[in-house]
Protein backbone atom coordinates (compact mmCIF):
# COMPACT_ATOMS: atom_id res chain seq x y z
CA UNK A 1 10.83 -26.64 17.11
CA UNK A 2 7.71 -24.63 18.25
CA UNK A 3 4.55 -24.64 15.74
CA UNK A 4 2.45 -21.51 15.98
CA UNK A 5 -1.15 -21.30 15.10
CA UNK A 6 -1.04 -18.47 13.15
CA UNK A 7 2.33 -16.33 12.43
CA UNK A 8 0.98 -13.09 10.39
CA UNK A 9 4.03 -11.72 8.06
CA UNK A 10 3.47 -7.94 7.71
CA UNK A 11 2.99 -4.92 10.27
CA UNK A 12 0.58 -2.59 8.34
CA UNK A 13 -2.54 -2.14 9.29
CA UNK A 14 -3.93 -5.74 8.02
CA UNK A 15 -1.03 -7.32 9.36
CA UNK A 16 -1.70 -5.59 13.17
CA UNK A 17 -5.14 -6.05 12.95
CA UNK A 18 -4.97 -9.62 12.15
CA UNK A 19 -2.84 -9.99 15.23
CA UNK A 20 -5.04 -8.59 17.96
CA UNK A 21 -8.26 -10.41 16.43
CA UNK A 22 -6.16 -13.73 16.20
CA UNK A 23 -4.63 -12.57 20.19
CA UNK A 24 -7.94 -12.26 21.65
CA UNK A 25 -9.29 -15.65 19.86
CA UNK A 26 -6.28 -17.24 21.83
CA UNK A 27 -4.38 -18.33 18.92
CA UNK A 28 -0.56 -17.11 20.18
CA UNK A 29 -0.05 -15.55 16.75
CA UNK A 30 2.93 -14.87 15.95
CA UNK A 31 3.74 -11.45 14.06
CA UNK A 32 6.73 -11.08 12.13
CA UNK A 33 7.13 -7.15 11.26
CA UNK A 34 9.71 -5.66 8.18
CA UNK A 35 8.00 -8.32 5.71
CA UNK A 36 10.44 -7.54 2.71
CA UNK A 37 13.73 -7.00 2.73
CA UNK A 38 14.46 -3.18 3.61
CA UNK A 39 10.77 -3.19 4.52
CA UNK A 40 9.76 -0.73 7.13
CA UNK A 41 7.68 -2.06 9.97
CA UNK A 42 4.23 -0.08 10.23
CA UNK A 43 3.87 -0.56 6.34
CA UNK A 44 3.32 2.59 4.38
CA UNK A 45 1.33 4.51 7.37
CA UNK A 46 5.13 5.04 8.46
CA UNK A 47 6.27 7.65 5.84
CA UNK A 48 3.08 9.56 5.84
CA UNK A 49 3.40 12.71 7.84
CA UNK A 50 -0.62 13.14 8.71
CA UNK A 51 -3.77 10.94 8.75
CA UNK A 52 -6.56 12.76 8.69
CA UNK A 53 -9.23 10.07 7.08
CA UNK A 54 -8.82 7.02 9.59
CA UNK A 55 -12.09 6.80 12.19
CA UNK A 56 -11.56 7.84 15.87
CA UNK A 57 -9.01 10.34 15.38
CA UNK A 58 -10.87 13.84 14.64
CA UNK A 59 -7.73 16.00 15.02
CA UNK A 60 -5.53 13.99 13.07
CA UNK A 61 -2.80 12.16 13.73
CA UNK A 62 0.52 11.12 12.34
CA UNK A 63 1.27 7.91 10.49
CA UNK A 64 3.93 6.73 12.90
CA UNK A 65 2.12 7.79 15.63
CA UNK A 66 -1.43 5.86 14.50
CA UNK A 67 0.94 2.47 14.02
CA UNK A 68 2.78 2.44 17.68
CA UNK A 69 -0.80 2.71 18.90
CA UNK A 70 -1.99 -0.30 17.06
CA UNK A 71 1.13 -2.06 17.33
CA UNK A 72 0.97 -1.76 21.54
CA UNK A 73 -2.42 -2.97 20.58
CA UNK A 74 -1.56 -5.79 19.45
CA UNK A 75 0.97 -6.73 21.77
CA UNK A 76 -0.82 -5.95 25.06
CA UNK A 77 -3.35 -9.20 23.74
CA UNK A 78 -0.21 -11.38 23.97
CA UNK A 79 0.90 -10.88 20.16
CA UNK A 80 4.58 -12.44 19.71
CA UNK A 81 6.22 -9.69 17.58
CA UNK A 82 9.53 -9.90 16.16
CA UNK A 83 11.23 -7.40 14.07
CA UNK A 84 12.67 -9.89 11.01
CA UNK A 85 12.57 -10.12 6.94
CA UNK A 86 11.19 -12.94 5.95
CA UNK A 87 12.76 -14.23 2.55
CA UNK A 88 11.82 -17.53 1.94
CA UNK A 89 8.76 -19.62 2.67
CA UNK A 90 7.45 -23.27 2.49
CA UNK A 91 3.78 -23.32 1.98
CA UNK A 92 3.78 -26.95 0.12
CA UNK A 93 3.56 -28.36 3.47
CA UNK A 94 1.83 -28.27 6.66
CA UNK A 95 3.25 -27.32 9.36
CA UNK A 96 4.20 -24.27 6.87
CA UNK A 97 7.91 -23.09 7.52
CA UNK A 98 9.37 -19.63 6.59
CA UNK A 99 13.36 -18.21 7.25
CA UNK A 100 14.40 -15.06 8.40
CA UNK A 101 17.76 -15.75 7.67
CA UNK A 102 19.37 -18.39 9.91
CA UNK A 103 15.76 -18.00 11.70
CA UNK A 104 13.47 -20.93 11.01
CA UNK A 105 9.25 -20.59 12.06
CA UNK A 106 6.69 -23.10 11.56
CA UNK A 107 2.73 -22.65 11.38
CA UNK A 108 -0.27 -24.42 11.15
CA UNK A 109 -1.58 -21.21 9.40
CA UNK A 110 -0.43 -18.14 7.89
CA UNK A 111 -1.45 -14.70 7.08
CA UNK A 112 0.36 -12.65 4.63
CA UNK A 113 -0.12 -8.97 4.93
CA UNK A 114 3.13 -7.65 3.00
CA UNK A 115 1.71 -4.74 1.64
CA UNK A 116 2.58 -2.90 -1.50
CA UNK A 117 4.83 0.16 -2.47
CA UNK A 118 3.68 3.13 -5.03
CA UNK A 119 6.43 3.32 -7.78
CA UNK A 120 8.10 6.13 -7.97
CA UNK A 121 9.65 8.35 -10.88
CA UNK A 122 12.86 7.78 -9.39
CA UNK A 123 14.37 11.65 -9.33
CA UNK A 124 15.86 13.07 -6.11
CA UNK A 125 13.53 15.97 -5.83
CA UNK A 126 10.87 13.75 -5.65
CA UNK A 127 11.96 11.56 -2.88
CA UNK A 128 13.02 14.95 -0.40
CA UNK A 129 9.11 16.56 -1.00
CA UNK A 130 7.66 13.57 -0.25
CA UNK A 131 4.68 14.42 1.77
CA UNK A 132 5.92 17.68 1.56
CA UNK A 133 3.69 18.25 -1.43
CA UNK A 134 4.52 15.49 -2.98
CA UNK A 135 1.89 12.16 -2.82
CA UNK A 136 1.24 8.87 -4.27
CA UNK A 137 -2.12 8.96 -2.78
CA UNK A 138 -4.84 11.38 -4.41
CA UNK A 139 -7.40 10.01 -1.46
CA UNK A 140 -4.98 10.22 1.24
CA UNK A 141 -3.98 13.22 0.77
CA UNK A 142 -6.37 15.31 -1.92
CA UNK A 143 -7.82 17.36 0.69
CA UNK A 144 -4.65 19.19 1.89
CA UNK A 145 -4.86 20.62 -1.53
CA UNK A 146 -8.09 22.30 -2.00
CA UNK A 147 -8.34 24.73 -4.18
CA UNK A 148 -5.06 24.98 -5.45
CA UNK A 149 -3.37 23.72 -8.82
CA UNK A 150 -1.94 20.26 -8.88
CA UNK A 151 -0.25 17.53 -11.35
CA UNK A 152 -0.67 14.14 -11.35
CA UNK A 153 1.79 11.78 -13.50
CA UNK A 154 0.70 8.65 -15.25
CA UNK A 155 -1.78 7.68 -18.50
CA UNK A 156 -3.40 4.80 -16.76
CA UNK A 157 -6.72 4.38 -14.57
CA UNK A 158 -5.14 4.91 -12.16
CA UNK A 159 -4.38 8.55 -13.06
CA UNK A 160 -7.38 9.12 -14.41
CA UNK A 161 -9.20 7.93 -11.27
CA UNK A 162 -6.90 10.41 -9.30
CA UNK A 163 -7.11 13.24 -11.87
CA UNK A 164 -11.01 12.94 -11.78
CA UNK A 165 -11.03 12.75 -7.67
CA UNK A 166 -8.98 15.72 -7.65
CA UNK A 167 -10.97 17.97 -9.75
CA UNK A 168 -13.36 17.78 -7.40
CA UNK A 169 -11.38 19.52 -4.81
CA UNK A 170 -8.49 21.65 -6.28
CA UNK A 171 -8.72 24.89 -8.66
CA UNK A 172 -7.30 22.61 -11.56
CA UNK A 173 -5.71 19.18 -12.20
CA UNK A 174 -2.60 18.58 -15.37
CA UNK A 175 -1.96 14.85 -16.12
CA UNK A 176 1.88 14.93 -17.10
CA UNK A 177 1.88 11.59 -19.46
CA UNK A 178 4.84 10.73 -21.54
CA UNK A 179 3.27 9.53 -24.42
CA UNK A 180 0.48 10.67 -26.48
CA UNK A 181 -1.58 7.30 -25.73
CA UNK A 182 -2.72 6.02 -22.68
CA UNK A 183 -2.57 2.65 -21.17
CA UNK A 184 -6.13 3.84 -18.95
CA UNK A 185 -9.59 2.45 -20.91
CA UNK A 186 -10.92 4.74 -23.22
CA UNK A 187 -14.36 5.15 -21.20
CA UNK A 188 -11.59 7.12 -18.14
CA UNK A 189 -9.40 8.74 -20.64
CA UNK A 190 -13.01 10.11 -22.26
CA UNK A 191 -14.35 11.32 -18.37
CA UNK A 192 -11.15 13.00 -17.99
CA UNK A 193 -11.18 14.90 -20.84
CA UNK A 194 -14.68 15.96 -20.43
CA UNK A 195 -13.75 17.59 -17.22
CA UNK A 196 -13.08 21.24 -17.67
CA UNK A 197 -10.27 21.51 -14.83
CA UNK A 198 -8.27 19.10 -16.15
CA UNK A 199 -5.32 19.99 -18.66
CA UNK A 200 -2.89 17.95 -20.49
CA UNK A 201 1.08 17.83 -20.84
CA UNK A 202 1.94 14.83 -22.90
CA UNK A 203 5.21 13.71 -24.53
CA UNK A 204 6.44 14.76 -21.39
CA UNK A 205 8.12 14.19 -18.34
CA UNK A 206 9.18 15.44 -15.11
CA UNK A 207 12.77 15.75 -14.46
CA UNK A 208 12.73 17.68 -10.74
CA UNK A 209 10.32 18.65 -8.36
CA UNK A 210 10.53 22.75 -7.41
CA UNK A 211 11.61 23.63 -4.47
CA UNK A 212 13.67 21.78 -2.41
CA UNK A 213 15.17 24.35 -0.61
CA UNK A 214 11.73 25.72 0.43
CA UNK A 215 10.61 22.34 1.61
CA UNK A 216 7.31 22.48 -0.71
CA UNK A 217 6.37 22.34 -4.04
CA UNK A 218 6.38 25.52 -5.68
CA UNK A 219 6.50 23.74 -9.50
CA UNK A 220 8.00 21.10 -11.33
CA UNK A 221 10.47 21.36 -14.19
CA UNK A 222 9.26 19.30 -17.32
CA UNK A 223 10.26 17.87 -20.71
CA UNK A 224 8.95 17.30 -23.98
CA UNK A 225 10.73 14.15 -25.12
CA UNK A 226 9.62 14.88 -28.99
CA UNK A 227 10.84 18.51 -28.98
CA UNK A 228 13.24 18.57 -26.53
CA UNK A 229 11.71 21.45 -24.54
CA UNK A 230 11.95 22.44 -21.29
CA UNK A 231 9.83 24.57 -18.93
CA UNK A 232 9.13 24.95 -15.50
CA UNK A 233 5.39 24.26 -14.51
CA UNK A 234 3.49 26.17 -11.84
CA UNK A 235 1.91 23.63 -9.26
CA UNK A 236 1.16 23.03 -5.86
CA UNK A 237 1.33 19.30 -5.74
CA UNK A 238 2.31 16.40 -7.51
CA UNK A 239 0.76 13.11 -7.81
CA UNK A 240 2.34 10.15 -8.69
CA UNK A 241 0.13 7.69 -9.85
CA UNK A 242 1.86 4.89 -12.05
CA UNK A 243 1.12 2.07 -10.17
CA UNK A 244 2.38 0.27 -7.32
CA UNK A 245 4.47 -2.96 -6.56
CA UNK A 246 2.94 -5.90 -4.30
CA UNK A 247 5.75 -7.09 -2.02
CA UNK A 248 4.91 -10.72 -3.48
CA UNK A 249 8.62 -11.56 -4.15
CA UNK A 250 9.18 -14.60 -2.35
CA UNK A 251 5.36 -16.32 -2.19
CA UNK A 252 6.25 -16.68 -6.46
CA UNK A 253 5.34 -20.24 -7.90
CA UNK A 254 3.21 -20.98 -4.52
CA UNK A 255 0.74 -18.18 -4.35
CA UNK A 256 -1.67 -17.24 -7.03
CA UNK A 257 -1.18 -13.67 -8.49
CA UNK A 258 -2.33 -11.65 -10.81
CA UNK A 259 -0.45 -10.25 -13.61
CA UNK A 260 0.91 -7.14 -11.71
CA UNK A 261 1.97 -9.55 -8.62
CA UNK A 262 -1.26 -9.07 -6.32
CA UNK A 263 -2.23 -12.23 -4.33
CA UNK A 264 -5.57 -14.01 -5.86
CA UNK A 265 -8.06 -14.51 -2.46
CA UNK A 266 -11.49 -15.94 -3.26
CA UNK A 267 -14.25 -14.05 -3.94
CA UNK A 268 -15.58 -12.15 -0.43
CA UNK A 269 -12.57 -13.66 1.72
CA UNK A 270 -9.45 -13.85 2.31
CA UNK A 271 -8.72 -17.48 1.78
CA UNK A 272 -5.91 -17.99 -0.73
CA UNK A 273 -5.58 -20.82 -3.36
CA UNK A 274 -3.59 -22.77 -0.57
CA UNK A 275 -5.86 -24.11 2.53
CA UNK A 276 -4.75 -22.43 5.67
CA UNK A 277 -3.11 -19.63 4.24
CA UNK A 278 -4.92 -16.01 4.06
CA UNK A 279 -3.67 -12.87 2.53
CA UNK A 280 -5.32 -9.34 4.04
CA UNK A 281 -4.51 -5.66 3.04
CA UNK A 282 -2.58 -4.13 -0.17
CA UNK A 283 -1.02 -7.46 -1.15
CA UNK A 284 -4.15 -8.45 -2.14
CA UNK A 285 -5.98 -4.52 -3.09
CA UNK A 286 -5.15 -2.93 -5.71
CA UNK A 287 -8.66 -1.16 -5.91
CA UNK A 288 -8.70 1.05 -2.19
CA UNK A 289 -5.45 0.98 -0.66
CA UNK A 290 -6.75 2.44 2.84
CA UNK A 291 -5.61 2.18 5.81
CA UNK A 292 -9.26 1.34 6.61
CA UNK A 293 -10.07 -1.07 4.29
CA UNK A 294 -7.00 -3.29 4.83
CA UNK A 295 -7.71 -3.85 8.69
CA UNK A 296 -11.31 -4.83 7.56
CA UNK A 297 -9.33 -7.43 5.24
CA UNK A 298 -7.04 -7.94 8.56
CA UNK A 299 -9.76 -8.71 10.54
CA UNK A 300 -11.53 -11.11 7.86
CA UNK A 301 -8.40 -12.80 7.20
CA UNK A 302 -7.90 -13.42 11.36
CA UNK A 303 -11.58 -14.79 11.71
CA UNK A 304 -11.17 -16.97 9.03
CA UNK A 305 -7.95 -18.75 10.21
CA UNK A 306 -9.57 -19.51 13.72
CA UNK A 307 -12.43 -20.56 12.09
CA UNK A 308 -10.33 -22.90 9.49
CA UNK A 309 -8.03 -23.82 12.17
CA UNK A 310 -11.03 -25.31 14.93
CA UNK A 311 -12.79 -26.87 11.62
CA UNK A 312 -9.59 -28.60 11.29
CA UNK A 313 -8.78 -29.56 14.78
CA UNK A 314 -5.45 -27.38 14.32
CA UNK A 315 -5.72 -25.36 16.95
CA UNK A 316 -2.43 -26.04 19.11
CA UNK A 317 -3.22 -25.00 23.10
């Protein structure tokens, strides 16, 4: 069976990026796209309608359209790219091995770039507005709604953090919380509240996103859980921020994480607690969560494997 120098599981934009650095180093990598089972190769870039915010592209661009560029990037440098889940891996020995099913791979080194999904509230409204005025990404997409009224959903930093980066673009911000308390730290909770655009609805929750039919939110239709009233809320946009979900699944009891799932990586690399084995982008973010910033982790994560792998004397020709 063929070892590979590198094989990169993931197709974001750490997992591409990682494969045309490791390409033109000469390493053969092998990139295995759909990381997760039901995953969508491209990573999240490939349900987002417009990218306005990544360098080089001053008109815009669309999110599948940005990730068929990078992947025919990445393959003109002589990237092997297959289009496979991975769901299981062997990292307690070197060569390391991982499945696709029936499908068996071995590597002298590995990057994971899985990625990470934002939770969702789970209603159908929400799902057919997505990107239609619906986000999970106050940063990605704040600036489409300037100057108008939006609500965010969530009582943790997270939602403060978006709430506060919000109310410095649109007319006014309501956090929708369903509870009177907030996991966020008091210091964010306190910012928030000093902030005269932002309002409150708590003990309450969102049960549909207004208006379908128009293909854009017009409102949302809320409930108080303690009173049992309901009432249909004005807003532009809605911003779901309560947290997100590391596709970690299968790296459990041979990766570090931390308590929400993210790969550990060292301080200022990408190395993680196994030699030889790298983790770039959202699996390992849980602070940016840019497109940018996760092919800067790509691109560490790729120089550090060839530079691992030649320390070594792994490097297979």
């Amino acid at each position: 069976m063929k070892t590979h120098n590198v094989v990169i599981i993931g197709s974001g934009p750490a997992g591409l990026t990682a494969a045309i650095y490791a390409a033109r180093a000469n390493l053969k990598p092998l990139l295995i796209e759909g990381a997760i089972i039901g995953g969508i190769p491209g990573g999240q870039l490939m349900i987002t309608t417009t990218v306005e915010n990544y360098p080089g592209f001053p008109e815009g661009i669309t999110g599948p359209d940005l990730m068929a560029k990078w992947r025919a990037q990445a393959a003109r440098f002589g990237t092997e790219i297959i289009t496979a889940d991975v769901d299981r891996v062997d990292f307690s020995k070197r060569p390391f091995e991982m499945w696709c099913g029936e499908d068996h791979y071995r590597a002298q080194s590995v990057i994971v770039a899985t990625g990470a999904k934002a939770k969702w509230l789970g209603i159908e409204s929400e799902h057919k507005l997505e990107n239609r005025g619906v986000s999970a990404c106050a940063t990605c997409d704040g600036y489409f709604f300037r100057n108008q009224d939006v609500c965010v959903v969530g009582g943790g930093d997270t939602a403060m953090e978006e709430a506060l980066y919000l109310a410095g673009l649109c007319k006014s911000v309501t956090i929708i919380h369903r509870r009177k308390d907030f996991r966020a730290s008091r210091i964010m909770v306190e910012r928030a509240q000093k902030n005269p655009k932002i309002k409150w609805l708590l003990d309450t929750v969102v049960t549909e996103v207004l208006d379908v039919e128009k293909n854009t939110v017009t409102g949302v239709r809320v409930k108080n859980i303690v009173t049992g009233e309901e009432m249909v809320y004005d807003t532009q946009g809605l911003f779901v921020a309560i947290g997100h979900q590391p596709n970690t699944q299968f790296f459990q009891g041979q990766l570090d994480m931390d308590e929400n799932g993210y790969l550990k990586t060292k301080a200022g690399t990408t190395r993680t607690n196994i030699e030889g084995v790298f983790a770039a982008g959202d699996v390992q973010d849980h602070v940016y969560r840019q497109a940018v910033t996760a092919a800067g982790t790509g691109c560490m994560a790729a120089i550090e494997a060839e530079r691992w792998l030649a320390a070594n004397d792994l490097v297979i020709h």
